[in-house]
PDB file of N, CA and C in Angstrom:
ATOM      1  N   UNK A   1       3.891   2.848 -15.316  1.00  0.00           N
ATOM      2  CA  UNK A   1       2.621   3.530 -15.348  1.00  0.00           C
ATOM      3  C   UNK A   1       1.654   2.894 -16.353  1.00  0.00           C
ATOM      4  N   UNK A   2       2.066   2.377 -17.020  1.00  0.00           N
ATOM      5  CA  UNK A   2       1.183   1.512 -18.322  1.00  0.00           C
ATOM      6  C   UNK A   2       0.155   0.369 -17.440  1.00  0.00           C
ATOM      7  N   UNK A   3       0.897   0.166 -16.150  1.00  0.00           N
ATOM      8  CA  UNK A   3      -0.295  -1.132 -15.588  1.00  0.00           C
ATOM      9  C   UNK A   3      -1.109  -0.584 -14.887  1.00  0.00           C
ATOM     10  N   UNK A   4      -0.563   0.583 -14.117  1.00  0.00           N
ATOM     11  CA  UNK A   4      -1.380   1.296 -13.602  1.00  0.00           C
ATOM     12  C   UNK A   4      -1.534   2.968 -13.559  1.00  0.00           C
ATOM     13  N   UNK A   5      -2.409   2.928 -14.669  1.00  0.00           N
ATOM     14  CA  UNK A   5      -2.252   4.658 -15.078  1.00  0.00           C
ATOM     15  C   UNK A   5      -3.148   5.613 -13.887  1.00  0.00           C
ATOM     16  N   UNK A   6      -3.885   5.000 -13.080  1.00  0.00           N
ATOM     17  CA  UNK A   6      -4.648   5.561 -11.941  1.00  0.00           C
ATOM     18  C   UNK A   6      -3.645   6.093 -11.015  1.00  0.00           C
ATOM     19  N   UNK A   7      -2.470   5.634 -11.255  1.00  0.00           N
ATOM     20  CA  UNK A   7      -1.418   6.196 -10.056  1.00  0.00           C
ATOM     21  C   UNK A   7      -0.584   7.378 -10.280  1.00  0.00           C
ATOM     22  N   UNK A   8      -0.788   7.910 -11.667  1.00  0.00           N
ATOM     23  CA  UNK A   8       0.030   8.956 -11.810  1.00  0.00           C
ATOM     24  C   UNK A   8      -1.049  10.252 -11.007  1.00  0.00           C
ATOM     25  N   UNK A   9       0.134  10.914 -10.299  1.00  0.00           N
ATOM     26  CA  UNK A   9       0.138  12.293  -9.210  1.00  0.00           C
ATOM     27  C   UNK A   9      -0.413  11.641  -8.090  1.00  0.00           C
ATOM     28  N   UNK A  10      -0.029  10.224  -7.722  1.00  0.00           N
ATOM     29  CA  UNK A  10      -0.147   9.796  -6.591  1.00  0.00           C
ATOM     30  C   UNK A  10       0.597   9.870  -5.890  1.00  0.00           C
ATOM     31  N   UNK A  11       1.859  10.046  -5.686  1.00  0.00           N
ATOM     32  CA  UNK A  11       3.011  10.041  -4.911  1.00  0.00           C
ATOM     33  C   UNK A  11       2.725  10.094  -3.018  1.00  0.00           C
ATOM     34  N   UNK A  12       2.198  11.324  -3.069  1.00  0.00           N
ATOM     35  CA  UNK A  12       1.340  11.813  -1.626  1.00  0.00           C
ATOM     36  C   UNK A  12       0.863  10.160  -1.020  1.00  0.00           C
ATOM     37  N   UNK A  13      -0.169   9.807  -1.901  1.00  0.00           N
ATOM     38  CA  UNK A  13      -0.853   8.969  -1.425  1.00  0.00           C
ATOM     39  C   UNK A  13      -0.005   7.563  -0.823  1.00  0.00           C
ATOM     40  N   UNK A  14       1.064   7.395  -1.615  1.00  0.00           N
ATOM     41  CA  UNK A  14       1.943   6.511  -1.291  1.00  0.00           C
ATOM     42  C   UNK A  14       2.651   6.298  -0.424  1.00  0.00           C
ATOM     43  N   UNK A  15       3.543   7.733  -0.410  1.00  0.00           N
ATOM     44  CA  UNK A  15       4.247   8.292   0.885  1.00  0.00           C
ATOM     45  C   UNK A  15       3.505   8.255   2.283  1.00  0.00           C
ATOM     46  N   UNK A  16       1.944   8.694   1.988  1.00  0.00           N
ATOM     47  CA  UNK A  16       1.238   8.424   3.423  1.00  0.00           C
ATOM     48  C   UNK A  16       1.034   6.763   3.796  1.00  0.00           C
ATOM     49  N   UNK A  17       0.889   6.216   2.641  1.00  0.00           N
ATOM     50  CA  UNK A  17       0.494   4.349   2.674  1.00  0.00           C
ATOM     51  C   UNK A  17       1.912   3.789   3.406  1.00  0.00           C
ATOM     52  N   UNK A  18       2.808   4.292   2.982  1.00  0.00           N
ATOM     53  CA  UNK A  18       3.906   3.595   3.662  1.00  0.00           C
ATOM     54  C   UNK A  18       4.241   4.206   4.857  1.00  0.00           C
ATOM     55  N   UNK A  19       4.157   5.609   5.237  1.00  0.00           N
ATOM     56  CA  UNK A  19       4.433   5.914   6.629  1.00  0.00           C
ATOM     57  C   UNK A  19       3.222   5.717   7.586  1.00  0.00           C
ATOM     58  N   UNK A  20       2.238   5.135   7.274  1.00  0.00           N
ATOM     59  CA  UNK A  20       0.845   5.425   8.134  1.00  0.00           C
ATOM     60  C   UNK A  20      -0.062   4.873   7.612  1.00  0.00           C
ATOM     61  N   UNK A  21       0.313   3.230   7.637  1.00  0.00           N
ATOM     62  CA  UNK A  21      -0.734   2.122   7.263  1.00  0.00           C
ATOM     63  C   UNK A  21      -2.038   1.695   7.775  1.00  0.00           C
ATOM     64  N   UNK A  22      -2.622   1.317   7.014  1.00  0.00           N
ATOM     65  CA  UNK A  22      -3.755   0.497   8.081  1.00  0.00           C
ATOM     66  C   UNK A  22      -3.625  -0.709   8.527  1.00  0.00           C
ATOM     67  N   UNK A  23      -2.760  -1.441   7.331  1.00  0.00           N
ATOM     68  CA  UNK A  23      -2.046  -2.963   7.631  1.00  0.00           C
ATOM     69  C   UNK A  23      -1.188  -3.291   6.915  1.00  0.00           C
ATOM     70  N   UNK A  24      -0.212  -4.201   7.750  1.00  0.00           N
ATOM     71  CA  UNK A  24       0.991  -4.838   6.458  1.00  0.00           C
ATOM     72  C   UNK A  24       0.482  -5.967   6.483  1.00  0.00           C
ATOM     73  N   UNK A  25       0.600  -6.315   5.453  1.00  0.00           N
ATOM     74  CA  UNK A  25       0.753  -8.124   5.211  1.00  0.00           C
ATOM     75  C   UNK A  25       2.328  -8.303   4.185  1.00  0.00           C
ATOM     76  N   UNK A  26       2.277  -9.505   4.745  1.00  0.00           N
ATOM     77  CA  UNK A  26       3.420  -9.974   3.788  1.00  0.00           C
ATOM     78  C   UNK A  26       3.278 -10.517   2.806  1.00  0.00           C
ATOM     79  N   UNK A  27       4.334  -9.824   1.578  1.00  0.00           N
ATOM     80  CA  UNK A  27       4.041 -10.737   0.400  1.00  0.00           C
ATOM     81  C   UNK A  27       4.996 -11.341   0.053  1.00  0.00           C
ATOM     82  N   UNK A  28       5.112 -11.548  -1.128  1.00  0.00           N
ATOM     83  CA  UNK A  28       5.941 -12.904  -1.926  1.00  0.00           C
ATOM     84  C   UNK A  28       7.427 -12.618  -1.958  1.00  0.00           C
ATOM     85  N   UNK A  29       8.382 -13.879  -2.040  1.00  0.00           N
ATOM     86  CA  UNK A  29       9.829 -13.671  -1.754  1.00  0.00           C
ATOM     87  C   UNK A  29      10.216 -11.965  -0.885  1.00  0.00           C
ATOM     88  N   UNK A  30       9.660 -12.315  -0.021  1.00  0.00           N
ATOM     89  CA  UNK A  30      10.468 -11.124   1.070  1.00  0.00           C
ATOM     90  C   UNK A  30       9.957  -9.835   1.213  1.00  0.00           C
ATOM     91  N   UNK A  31       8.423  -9.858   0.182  1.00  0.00           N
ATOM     92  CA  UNK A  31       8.137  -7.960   0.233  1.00  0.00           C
ATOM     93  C   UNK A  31       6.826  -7.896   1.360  1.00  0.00           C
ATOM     94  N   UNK A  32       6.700  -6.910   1.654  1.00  0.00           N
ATOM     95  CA  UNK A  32       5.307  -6.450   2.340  1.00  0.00           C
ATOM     96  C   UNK A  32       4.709  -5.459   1.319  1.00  0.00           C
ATOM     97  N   UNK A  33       3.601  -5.493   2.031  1.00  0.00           N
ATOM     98  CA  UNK A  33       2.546  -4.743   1.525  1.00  0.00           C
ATOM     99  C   UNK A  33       1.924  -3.944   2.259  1.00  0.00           C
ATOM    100  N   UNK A  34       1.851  -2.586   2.133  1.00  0.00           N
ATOM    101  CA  UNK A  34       1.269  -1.981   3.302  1.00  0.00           C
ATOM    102  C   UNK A  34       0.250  -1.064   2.369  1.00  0.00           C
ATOM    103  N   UNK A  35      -0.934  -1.077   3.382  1.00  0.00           N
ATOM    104  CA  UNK A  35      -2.155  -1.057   2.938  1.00  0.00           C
ATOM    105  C   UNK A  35      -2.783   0.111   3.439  1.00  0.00           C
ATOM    106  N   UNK A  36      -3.509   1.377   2.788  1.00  0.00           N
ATOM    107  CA  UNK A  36      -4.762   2.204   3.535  1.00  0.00           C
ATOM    108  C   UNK A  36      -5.646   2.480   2.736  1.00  0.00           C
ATOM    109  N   UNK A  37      -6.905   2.782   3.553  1.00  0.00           N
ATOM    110  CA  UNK A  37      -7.762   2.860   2.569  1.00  0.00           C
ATOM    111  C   UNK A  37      -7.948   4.241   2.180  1.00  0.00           C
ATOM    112  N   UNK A  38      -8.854   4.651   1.310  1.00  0.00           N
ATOM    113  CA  UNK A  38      -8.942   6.091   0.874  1.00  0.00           C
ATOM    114  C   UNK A  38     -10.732   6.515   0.274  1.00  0.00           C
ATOM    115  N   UNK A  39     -11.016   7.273   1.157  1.00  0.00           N
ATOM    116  CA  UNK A  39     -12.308   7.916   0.602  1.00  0.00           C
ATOM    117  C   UNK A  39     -12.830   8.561  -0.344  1.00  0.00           C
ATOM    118  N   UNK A  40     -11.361   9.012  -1.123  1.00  0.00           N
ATOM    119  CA  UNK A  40     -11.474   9.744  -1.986  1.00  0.00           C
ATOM    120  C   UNK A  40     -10.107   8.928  -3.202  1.00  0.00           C
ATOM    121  N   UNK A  41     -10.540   8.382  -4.146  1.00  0.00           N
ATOM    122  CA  UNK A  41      -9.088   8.275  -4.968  1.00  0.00           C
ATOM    123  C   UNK A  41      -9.754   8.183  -6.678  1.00  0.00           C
ATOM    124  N   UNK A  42      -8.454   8.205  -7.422  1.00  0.00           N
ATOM    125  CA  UNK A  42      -9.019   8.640  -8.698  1.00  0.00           C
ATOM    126  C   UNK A  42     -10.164   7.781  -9.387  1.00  0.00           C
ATOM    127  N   UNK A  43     -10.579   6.830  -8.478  1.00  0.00           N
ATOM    128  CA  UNK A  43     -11.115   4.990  -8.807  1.00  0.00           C
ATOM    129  C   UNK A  43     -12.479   5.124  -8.278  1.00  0.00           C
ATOM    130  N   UNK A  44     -12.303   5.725  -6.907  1.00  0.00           N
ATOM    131  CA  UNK A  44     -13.615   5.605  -6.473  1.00  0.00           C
ATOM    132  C   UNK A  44     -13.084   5.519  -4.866  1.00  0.00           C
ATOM    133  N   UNK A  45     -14.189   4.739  -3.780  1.00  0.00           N
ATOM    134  CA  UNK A  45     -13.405   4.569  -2.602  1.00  0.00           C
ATOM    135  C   UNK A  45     -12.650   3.215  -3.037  1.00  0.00           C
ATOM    136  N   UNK A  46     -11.022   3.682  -2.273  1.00  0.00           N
ATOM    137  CA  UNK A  46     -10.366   2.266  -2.991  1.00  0.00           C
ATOM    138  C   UNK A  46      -9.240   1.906  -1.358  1.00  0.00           C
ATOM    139  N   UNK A  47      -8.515   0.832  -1.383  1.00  0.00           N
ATOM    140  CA  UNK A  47      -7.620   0.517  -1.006  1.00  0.00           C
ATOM    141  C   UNK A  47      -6.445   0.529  -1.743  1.00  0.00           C
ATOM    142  N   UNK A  48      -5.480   1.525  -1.103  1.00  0.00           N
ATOM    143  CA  UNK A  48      -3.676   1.690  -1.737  1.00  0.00           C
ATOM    144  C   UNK A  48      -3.207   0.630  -1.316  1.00  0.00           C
ATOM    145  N   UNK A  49      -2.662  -0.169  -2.263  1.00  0.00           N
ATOM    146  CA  UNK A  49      -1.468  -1.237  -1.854  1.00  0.00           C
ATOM    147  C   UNK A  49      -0.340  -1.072  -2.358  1.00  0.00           C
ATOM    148  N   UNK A  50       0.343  -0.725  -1.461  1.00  0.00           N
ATOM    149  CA  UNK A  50       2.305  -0.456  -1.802  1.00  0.00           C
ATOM    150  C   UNK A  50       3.169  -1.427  -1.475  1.00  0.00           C
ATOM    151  N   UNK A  51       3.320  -2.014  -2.733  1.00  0.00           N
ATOM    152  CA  UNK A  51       4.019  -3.956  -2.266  1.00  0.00           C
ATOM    153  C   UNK A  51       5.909  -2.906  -2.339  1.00  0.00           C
ATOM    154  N   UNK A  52       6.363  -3.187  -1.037  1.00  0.00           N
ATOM    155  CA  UNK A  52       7.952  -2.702  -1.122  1.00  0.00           C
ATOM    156  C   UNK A  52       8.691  -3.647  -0.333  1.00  0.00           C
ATOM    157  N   UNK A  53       9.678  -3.586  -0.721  1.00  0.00           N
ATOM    158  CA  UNK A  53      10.774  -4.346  -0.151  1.00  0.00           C
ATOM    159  C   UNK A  53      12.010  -3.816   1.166  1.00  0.00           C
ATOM    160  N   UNK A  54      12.153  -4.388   2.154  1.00  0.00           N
ATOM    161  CA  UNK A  54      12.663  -3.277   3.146  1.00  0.00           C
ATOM    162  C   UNK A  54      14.782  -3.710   3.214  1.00  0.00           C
ATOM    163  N   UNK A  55      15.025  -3.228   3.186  1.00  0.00           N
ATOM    164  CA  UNK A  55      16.698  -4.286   3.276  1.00  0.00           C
ATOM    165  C   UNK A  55      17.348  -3.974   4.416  1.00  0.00           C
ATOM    166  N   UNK A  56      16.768  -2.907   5.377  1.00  0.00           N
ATOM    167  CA  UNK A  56      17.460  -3.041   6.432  1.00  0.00           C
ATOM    168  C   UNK A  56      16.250  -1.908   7.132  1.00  0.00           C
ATOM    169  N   UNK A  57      16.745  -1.582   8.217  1.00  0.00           N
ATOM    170  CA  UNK A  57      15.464  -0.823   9.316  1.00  0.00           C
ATOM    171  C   UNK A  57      15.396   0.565   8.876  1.00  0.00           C
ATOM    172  N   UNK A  58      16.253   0.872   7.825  1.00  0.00           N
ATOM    173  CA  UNK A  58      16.132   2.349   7.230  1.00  0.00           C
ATOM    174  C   UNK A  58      16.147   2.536   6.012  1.00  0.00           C
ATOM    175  N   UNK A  59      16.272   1.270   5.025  1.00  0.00           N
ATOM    176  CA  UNK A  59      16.417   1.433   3.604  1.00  0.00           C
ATOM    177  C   UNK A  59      15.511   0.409   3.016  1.00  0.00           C
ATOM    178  N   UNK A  60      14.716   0.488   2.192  1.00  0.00           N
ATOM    179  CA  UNK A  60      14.320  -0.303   1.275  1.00  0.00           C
ATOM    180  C   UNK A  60      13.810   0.442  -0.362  1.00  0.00           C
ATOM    181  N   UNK A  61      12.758  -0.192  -1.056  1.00  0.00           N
ATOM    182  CA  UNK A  61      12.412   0.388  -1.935  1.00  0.00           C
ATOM    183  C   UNK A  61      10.600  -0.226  -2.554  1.00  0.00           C
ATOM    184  N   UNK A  62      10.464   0.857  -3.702  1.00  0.00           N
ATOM    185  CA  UNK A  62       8.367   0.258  -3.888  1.00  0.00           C
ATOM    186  C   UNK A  62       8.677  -0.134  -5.369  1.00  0.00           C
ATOM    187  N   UNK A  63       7.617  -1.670  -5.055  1.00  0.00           N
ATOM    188  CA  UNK A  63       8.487  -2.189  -6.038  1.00  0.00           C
ATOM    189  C   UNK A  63       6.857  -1.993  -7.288  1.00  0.00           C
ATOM    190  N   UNK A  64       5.949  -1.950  -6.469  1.00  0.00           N
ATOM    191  CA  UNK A  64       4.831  -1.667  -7.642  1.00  0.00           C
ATOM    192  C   UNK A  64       3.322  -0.732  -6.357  1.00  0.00           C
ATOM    193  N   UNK A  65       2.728  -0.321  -7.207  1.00  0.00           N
ATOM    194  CA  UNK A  65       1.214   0.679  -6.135  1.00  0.00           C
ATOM    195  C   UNK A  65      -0.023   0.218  -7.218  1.00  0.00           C
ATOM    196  N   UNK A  66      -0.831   0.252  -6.221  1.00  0.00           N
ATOM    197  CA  UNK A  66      -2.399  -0.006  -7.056  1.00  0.00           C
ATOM    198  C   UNK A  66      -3.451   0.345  -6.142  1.00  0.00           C
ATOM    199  N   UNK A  67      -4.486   0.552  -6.681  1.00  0.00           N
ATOM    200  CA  UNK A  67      -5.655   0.809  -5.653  1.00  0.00           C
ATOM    201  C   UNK A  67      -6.573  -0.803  -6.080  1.00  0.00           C
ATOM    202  N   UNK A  68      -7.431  -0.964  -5.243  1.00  0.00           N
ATOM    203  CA  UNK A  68      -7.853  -2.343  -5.030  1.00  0.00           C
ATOM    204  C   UNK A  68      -9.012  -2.329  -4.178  1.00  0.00           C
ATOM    205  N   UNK A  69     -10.488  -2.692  -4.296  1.00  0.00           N
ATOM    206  CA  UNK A  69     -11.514  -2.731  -3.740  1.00  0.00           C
ATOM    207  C   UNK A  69     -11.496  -3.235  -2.333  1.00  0.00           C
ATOM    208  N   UNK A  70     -10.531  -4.236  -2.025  1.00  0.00           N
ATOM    209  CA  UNK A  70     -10.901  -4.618  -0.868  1.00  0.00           C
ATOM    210  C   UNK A  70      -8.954  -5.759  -0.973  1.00  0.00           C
ATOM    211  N   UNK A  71      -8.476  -5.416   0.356  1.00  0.00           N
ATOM    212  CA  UNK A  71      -6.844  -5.873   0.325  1.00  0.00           C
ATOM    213  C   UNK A  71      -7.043  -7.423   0.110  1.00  0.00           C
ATOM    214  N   UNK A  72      -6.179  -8.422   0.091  1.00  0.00           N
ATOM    215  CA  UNK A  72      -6.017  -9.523   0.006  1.00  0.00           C
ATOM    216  C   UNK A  72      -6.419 -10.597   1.207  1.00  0.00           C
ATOM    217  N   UNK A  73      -6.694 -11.603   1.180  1.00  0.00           N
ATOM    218  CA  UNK A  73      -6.946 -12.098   2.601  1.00  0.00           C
ATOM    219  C   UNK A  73      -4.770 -12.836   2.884  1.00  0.00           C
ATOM    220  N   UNK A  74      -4.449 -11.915   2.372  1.00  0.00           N
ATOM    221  CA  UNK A  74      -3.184 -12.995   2.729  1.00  0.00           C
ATOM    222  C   UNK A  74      -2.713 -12.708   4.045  1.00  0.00           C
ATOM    223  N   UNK A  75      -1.676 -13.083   5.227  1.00  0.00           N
ATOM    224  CA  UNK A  75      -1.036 -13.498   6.432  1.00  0.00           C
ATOM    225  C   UNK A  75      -0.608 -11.709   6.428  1.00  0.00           C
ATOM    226  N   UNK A  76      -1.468 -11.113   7.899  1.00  0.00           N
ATOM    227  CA  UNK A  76      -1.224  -9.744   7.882  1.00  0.00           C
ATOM    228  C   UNK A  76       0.023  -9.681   9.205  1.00  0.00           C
ATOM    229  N   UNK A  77       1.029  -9.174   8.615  1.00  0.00           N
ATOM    230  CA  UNK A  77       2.017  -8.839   9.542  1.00  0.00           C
ATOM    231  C   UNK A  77       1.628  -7.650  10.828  1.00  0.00           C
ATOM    232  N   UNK A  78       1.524  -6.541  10.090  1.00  0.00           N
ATOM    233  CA  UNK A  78       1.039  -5.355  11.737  1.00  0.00           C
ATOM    234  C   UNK A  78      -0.675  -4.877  11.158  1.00  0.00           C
ATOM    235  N   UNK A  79      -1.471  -4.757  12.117  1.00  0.00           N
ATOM    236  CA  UNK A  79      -2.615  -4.119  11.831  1.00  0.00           C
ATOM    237  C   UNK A  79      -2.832  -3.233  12.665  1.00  0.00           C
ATOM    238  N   UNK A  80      -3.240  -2.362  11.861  1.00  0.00           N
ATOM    239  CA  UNK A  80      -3.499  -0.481  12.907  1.00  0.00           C
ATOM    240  C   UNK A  80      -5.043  -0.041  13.062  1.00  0.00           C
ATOM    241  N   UNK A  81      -5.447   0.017  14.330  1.00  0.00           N
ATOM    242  CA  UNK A  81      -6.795   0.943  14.675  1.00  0.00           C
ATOM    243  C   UNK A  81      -7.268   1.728  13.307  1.00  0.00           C
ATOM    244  N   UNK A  82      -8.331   1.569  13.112  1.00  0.00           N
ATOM    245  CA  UNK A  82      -9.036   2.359  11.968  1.00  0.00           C
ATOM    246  C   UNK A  82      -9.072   3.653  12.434  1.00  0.00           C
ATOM    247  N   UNK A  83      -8.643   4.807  11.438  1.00  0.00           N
ATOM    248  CA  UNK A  83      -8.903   5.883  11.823  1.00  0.00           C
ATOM    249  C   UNK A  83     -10.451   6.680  11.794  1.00  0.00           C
ATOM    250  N   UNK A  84     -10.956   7.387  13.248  1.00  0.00           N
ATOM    251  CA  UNK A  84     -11.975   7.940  12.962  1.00  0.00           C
ATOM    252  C   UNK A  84     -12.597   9.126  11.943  1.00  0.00           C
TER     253      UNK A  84
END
């Protein structure tokens, strides 16, 4: 929480970022990143990025969360319809 103190009583927000993305991209040695945006967050309007690691089709873990103006241009694995 020291890197990112904007995330404490985020949990919700996380839990929704990872079940109900707007996009994954992949990140570094083996993690994704799954991404939504938010209209409302403690920052302002921001983008959640939940970099986690998956180890099998039902288990993985989050290895860090941040909110972020605008996601990365890096190699996007799934991208989802914007919600209205």
């Amino acid at each position: 929480m020291r890197r990112h103190p904007e995330m404490a009583n985020q949990k919700d927000h996380v839990l929704v970022t990872l079940s109900d993305p707007d996009l994954i991209q992949q990140g570094d040695l083996g993690t994704l990143l799954s991404i939504r945006f938010y209209a409302k967050s403690p920052l302002t309007r921001k983008h959640l990025v939940v970099v986690y690691k998956e180890l099998n089709k039902t288990d993985g873990f989050v290895l860090t969360a941040y909110y972020t103006s605008a996601p990365s241009k890096r190699r996007v694995s799934v991208w989802k319809r914007s919600r209205s």
